[in-house]
ModelCIF file with pLDDT and N, C-alpha, C, O atoms, coordinates in Angstrom:
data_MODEL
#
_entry.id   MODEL 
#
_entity.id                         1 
_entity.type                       polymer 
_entity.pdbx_number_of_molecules   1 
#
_entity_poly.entity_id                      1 
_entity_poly.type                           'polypeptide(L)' 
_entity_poly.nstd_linkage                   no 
_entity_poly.nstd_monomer                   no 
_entity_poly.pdbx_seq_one_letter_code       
;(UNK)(UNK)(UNK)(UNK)(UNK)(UNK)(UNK)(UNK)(UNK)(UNK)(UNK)(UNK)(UNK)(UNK)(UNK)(UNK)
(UNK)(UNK)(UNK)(UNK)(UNK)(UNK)(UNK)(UNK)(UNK)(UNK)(UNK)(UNK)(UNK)(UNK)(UNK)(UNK)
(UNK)(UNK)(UNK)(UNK)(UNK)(UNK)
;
_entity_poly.pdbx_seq_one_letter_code_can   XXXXXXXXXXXXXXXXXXXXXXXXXXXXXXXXXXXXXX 
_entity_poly.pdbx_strand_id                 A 
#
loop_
_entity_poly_seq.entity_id 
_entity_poly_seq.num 
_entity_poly_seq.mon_id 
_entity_poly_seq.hetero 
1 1  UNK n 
1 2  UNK n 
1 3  UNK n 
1 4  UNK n 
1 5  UNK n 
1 6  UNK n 
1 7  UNK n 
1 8  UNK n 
1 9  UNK n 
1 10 UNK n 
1 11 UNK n 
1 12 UNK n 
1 13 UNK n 
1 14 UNK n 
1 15 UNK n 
1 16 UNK n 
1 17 UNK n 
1 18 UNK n 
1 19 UNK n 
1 20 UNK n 
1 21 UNK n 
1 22 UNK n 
1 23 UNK n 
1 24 UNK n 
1 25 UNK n 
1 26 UNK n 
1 27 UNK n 
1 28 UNK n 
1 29 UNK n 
1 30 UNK n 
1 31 UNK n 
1 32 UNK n 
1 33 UNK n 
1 34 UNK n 
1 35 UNK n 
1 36 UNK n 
1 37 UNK n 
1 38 UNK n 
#
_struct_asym.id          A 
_struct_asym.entity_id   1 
#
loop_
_ma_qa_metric.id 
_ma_qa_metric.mode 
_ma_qa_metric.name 
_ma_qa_metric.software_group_id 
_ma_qa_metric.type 
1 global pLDDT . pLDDT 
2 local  pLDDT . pLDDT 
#
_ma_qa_metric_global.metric_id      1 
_ma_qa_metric_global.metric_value   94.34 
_ma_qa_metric_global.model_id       1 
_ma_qa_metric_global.ordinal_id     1 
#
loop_
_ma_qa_metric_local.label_asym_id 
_ma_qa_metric_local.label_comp_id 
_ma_qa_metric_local.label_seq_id 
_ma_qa_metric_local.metric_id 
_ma_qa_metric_local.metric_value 
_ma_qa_metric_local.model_id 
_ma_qa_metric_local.ordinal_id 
A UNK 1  2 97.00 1 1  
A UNK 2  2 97.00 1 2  
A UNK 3  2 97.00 1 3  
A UNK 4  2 97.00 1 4  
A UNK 5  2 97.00 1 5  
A UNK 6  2 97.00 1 6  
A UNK 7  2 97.00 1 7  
A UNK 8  2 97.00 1 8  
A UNK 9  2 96.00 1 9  
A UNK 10 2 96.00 1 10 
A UNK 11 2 96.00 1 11 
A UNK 12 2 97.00 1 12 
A UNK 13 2 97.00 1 13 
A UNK 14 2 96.00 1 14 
A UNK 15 2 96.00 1 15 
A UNK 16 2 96.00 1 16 
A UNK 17 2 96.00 1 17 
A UNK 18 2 95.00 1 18 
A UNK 19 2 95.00 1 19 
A UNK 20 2 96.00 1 20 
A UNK 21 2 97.00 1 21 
A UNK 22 2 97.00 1 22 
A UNK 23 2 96.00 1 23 
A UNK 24 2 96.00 1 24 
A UNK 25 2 97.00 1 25 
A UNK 26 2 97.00 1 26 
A UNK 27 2 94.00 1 27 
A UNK 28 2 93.00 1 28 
A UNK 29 2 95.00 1 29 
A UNK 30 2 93.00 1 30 
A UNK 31 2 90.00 1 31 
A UNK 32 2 90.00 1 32 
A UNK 33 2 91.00 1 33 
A UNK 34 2 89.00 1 34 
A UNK 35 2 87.00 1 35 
A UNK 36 2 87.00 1 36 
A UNK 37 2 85.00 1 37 
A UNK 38 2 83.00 1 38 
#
loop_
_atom_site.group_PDB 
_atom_site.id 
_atom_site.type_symbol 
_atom_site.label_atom_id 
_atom_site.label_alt_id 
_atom_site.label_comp_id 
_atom_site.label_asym_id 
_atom_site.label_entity_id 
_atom_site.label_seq_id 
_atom_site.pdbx_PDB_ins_code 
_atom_site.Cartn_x 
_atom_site.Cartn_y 
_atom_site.Cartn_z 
_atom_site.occupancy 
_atom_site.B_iso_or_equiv 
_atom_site.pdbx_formal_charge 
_atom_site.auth_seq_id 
_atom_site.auth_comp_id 
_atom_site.auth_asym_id 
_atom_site.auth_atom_id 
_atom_site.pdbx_PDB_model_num 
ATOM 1   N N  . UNK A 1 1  ? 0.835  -1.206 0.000   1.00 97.00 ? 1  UNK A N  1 
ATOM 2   C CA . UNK A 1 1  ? 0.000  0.000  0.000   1.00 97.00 ? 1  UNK A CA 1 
ATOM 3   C C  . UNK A 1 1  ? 0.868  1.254  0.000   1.00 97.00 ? 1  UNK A C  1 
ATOM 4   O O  . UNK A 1 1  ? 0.775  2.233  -0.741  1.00 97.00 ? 1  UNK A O  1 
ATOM 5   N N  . UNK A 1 2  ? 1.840  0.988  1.113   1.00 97.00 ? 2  UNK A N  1 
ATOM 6   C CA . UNK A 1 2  ? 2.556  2.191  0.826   1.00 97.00 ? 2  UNK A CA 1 
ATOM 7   C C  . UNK A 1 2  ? 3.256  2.865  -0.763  1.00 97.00 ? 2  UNK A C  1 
ATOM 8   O O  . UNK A 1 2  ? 2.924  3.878  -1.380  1.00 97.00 ? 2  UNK A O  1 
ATOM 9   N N  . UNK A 1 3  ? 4.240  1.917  -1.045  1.00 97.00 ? 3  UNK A N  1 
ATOM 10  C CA . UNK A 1 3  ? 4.249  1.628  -2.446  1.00 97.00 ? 3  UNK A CA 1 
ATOM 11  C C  . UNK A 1 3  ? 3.328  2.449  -3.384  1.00 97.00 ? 3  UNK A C  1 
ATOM 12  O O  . UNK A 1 3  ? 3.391  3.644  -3.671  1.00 97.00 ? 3  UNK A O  1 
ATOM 13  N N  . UNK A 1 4  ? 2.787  1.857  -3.634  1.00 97.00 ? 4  UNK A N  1 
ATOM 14  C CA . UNK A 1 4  ? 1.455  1.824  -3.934  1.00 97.00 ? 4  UNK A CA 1 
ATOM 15  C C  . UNK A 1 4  ? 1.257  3.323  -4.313  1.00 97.00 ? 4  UNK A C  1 
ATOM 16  O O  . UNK A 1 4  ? 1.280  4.012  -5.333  1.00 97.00 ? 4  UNK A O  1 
ATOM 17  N N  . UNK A 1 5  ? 1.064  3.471  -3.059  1.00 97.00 ? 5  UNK A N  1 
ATOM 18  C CA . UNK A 1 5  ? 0.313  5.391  -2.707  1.00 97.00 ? 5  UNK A CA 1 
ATOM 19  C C  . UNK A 1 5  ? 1.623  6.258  -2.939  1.00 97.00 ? 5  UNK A C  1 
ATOM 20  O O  . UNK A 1 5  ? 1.341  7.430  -3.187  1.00 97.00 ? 5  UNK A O  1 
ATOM 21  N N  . UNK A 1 6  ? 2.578  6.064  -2.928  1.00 97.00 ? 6  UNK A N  1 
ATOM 22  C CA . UNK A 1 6  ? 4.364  6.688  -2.884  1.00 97.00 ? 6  UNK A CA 1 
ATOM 23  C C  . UNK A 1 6  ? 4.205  6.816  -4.635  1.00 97.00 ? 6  UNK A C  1 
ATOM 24  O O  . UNK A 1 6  ? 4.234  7.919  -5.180  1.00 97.00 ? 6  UNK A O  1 
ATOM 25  N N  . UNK A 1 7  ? 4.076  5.833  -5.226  1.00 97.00 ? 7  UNK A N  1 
ATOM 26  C CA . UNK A 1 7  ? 4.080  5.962  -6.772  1.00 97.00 ? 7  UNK A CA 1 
ATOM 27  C C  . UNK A 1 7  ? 3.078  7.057  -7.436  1.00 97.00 ? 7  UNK A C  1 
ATOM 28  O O  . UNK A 1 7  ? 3.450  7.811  -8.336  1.00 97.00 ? 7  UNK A O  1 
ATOM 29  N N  . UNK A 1 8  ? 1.928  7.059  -6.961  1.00 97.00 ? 8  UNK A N  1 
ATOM 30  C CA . UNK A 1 8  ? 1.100  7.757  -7.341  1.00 97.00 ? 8  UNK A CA 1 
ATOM 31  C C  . UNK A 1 8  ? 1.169  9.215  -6.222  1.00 97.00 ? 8  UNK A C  1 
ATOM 32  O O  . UNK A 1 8  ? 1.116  10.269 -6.856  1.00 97.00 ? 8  UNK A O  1 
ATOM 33  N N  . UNK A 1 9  ? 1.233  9.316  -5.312  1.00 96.00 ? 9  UNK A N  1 
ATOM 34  C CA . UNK A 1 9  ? 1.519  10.641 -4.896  1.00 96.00 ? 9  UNK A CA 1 
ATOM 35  C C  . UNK A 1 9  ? 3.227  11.539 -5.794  1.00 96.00 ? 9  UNK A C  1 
ATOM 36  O O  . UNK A 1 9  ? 3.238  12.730 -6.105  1.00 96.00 ? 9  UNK A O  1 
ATOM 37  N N  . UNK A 1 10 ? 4.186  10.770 -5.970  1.00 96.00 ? 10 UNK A N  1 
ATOM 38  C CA . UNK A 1 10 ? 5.362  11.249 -6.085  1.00 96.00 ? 10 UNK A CA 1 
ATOM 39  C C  . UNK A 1 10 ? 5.702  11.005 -7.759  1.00 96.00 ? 10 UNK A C  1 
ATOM 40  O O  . UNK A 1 10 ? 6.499  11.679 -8.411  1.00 96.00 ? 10 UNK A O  1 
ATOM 41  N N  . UNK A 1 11 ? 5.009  10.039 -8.188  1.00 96.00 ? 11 UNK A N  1 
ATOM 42  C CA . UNK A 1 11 ? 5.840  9.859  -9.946  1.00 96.00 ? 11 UNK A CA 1 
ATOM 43  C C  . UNK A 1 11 ? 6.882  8.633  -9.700  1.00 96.00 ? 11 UNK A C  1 
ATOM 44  O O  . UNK A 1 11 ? 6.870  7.689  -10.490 1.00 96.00 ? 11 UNK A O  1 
ATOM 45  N N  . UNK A 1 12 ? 7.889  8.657  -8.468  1.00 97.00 ? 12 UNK A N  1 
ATOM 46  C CA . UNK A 1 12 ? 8.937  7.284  -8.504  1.00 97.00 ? 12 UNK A CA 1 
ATOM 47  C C  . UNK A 1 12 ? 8.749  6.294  -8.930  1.00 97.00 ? 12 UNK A C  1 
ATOM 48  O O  . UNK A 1 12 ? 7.645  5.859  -8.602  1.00 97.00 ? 12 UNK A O  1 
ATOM 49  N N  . UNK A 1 13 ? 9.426  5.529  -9.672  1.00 97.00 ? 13 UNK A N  1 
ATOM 50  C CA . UNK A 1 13 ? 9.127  4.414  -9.489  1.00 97.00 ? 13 UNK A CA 1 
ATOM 51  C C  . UNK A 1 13 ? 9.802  3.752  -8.863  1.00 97.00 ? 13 UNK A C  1 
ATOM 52  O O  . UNK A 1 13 ? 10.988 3.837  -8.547  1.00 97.00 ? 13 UNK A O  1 
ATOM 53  N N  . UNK A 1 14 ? 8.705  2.749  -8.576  1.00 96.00 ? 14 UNK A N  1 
ATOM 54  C CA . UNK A 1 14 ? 8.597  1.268  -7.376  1.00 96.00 ? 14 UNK A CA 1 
ATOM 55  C C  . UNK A 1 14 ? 10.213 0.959  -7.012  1.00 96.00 ? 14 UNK A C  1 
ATOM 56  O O  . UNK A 1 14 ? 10.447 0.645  -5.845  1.00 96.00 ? 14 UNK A O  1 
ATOM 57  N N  . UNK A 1 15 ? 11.109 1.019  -7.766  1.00 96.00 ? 15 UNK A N  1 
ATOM 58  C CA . UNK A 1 15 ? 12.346 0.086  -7.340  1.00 96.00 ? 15 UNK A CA 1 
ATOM 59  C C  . UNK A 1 15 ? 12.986 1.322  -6.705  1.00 96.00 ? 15 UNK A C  1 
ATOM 60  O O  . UNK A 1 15 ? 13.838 0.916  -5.915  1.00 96.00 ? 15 UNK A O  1 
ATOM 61  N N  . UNK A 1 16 ? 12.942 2.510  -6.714  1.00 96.00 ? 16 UNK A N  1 
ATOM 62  C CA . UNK A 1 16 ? 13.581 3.747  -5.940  1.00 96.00 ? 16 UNK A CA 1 
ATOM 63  C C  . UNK A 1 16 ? 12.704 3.747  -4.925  1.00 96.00 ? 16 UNK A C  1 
ATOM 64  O O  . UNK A 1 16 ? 13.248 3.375  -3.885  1.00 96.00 ? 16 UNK A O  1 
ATOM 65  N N  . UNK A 1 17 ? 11.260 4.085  -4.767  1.00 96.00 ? 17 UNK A N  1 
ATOM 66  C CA . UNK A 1 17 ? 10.471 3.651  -3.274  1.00 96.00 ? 17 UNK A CA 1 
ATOM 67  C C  . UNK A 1 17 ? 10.705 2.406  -2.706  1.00 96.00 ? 17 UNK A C  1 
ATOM 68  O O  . UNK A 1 17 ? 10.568 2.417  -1.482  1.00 96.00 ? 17 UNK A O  1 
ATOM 69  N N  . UNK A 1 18 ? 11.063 1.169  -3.266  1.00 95.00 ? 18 UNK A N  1 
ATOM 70  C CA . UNK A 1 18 ? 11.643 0.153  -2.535  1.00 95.00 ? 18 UNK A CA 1 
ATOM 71  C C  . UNK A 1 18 ? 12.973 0.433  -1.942  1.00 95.00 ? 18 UNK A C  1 
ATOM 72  O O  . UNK A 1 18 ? 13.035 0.377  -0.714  1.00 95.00 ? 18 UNK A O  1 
ATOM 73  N N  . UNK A 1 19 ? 14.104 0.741  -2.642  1.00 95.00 ? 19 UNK A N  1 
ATOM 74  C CA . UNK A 1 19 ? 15.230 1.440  -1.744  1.00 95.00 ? 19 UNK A CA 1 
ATOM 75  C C  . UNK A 1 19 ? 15.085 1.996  -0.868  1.00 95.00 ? 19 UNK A C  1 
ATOM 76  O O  . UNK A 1 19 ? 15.670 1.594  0.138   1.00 95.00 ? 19 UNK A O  1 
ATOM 77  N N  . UNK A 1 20 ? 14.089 3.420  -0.757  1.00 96.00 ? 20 UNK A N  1 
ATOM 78  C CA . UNK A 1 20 ? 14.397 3.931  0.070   1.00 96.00 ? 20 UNK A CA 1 
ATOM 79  C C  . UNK A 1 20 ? 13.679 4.063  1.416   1.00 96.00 ? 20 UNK A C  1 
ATOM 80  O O  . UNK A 1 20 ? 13.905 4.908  2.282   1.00 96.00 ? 20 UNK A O  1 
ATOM 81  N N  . UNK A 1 21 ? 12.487 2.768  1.444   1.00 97.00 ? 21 UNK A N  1 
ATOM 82  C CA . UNK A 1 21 ? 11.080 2.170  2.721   1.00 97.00 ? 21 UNK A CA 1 
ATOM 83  C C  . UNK A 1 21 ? 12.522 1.894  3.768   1.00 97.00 ? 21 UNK A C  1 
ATOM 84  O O  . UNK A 1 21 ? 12.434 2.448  4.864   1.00 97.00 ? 21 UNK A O  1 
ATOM 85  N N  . UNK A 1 22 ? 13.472 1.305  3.579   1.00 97.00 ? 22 UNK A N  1 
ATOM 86  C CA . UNK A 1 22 ? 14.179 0.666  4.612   1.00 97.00 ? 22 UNK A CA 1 
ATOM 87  C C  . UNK A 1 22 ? 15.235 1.686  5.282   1.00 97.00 ? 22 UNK A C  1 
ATOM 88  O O  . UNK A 1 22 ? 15.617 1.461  6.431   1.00 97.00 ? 22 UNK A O  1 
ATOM 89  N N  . UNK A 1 23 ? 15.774 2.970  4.463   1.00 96.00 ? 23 UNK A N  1 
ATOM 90  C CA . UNK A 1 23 ? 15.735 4.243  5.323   1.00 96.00 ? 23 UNK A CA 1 
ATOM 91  C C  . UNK A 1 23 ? 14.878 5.144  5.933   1.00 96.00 ? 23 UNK A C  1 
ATOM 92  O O  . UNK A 1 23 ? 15.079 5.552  7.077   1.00 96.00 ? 23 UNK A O  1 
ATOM 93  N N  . UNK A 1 24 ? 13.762 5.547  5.124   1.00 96.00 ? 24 UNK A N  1 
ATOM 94  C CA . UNK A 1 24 ? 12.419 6.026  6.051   1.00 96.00 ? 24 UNK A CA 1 
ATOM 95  C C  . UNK A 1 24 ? 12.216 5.395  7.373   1.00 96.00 ? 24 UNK A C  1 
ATOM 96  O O  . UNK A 1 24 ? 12.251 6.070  8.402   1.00 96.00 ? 24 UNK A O  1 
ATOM 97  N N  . UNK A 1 25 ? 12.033 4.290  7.375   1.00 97.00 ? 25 UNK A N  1 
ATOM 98  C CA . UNK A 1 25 ? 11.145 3.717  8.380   1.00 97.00 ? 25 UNK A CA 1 
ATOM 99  C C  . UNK A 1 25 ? 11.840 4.282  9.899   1.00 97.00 ? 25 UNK A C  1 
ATOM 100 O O  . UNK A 1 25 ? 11.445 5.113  10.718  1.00 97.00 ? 25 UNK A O  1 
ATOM 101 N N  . UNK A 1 26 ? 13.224 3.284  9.823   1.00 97.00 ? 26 UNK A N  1 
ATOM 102 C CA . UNK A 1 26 ? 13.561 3.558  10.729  1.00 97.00 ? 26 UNK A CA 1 
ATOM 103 C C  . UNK A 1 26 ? 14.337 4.824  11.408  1.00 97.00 ? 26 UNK A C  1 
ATOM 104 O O  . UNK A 1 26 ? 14.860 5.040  12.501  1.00 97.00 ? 26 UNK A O  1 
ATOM 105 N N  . UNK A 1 27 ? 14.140 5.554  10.186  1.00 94.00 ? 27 UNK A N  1 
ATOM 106 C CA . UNK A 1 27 ? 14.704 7.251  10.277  1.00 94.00 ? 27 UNK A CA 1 
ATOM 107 C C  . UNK A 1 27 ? 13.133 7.598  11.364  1.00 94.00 ? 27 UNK A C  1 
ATOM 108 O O  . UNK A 1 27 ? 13.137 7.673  12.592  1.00 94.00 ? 27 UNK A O  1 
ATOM 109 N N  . UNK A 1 28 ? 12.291 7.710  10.725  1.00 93.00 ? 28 UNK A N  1 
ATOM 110 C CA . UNK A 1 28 ? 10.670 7.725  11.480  1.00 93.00 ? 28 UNK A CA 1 
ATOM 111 C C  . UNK A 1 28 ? 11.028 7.328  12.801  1.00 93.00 ? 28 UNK A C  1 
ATOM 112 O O  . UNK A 1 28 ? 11.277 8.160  13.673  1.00 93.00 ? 28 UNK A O  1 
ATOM 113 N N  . UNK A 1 29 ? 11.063 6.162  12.982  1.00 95.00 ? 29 UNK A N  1 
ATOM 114 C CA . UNK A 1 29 ? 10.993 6.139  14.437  1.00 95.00 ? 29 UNK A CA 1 
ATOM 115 C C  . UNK A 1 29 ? 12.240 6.314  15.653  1.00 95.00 ? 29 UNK A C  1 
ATOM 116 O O  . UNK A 1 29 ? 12.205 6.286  16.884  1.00 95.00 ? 29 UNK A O  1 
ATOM 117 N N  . UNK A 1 30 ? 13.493 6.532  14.509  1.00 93.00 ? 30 UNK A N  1 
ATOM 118 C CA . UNK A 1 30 ? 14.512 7.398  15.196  1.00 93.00 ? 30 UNK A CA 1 
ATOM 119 C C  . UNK A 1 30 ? 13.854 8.696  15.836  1.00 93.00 ? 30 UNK A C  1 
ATOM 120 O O  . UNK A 1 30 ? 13.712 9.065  17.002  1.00 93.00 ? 30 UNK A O  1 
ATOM 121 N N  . UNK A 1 31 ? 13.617 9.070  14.993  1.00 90.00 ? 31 UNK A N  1 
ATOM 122 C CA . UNK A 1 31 ? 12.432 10.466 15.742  1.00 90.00 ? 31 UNK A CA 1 
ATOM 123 C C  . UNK A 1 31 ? 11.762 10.566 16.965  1.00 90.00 ? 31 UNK A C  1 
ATOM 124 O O  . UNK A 1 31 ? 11.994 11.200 17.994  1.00 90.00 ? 31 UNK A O  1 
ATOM 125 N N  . UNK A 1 32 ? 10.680 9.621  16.543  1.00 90.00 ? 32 UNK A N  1 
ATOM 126 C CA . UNK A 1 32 ? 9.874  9.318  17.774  1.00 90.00 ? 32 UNK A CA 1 
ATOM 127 C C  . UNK A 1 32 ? 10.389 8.921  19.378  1.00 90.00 ? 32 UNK A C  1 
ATOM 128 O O  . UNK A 1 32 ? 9.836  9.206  20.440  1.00 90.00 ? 32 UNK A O  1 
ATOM 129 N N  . UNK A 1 33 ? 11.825 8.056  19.101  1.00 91.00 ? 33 UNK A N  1 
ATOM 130 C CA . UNK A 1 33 ? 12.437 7.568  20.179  1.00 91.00 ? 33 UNK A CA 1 
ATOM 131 C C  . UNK A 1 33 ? 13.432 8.773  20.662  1.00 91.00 ? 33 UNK A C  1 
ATOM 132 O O  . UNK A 1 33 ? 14.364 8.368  21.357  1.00 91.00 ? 33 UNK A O  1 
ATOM 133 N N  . UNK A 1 34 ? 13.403 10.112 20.430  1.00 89.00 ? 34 UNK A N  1 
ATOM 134 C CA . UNK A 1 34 ? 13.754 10.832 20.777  1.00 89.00 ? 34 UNK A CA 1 
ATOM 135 C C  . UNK A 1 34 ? 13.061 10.961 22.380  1.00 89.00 ? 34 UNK A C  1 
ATOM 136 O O  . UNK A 1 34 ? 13.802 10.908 23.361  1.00 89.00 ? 34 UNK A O  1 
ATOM 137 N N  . UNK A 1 35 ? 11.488 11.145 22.529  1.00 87.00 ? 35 UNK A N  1 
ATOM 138 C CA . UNK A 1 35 ? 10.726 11.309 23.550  1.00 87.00 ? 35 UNK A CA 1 
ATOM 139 C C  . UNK A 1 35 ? 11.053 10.341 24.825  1.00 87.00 ? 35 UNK A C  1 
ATOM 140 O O  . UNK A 1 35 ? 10.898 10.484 26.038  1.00 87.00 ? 35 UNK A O  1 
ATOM 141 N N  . UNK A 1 36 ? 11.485 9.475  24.153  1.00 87.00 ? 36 UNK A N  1 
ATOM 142 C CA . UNK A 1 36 ? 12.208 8.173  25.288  1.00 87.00 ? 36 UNK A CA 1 
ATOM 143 C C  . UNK A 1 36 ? 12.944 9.110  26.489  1.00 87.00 ? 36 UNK A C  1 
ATOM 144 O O  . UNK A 1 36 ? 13.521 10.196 26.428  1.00 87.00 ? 36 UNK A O  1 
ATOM 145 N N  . UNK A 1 37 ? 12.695 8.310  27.463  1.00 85.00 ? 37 UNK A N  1 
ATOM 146 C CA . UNK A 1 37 ? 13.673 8.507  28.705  1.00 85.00 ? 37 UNK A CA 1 
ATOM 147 C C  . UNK A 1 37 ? 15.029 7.725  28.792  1.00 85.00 ? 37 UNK A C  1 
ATOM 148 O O  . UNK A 1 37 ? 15.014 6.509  28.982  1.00 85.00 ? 37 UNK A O  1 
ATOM 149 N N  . UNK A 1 38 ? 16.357 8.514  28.634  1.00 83.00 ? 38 UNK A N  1 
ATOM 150 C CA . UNK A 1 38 ? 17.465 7.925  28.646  1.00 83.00 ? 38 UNK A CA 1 
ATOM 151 C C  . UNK A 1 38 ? 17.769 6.998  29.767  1.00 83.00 ? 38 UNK A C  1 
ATOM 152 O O  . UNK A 1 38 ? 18.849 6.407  29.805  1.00 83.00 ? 38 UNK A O  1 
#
């Protein structure tokens, strides 16, 4: 789905949104784990 919706929101194609799901993701929740308590 993501895919999916990434192709049609952006123009990429699929094999450059496949590269780059596995830096997003965990860039994303690098973020989030900011709020964490050290």
């Amino acid at each position: 789905q993501v895919v999916q919706d990434l192709i049609q929101r952006t123009g990429l194609p699929p094999q450059t949104i496949q590269a780059i799901l596995p830096t997003l993701v965990p860039l994303a929740l690098k973020f989030l784990q900011g709020g964490a308590h050290t």
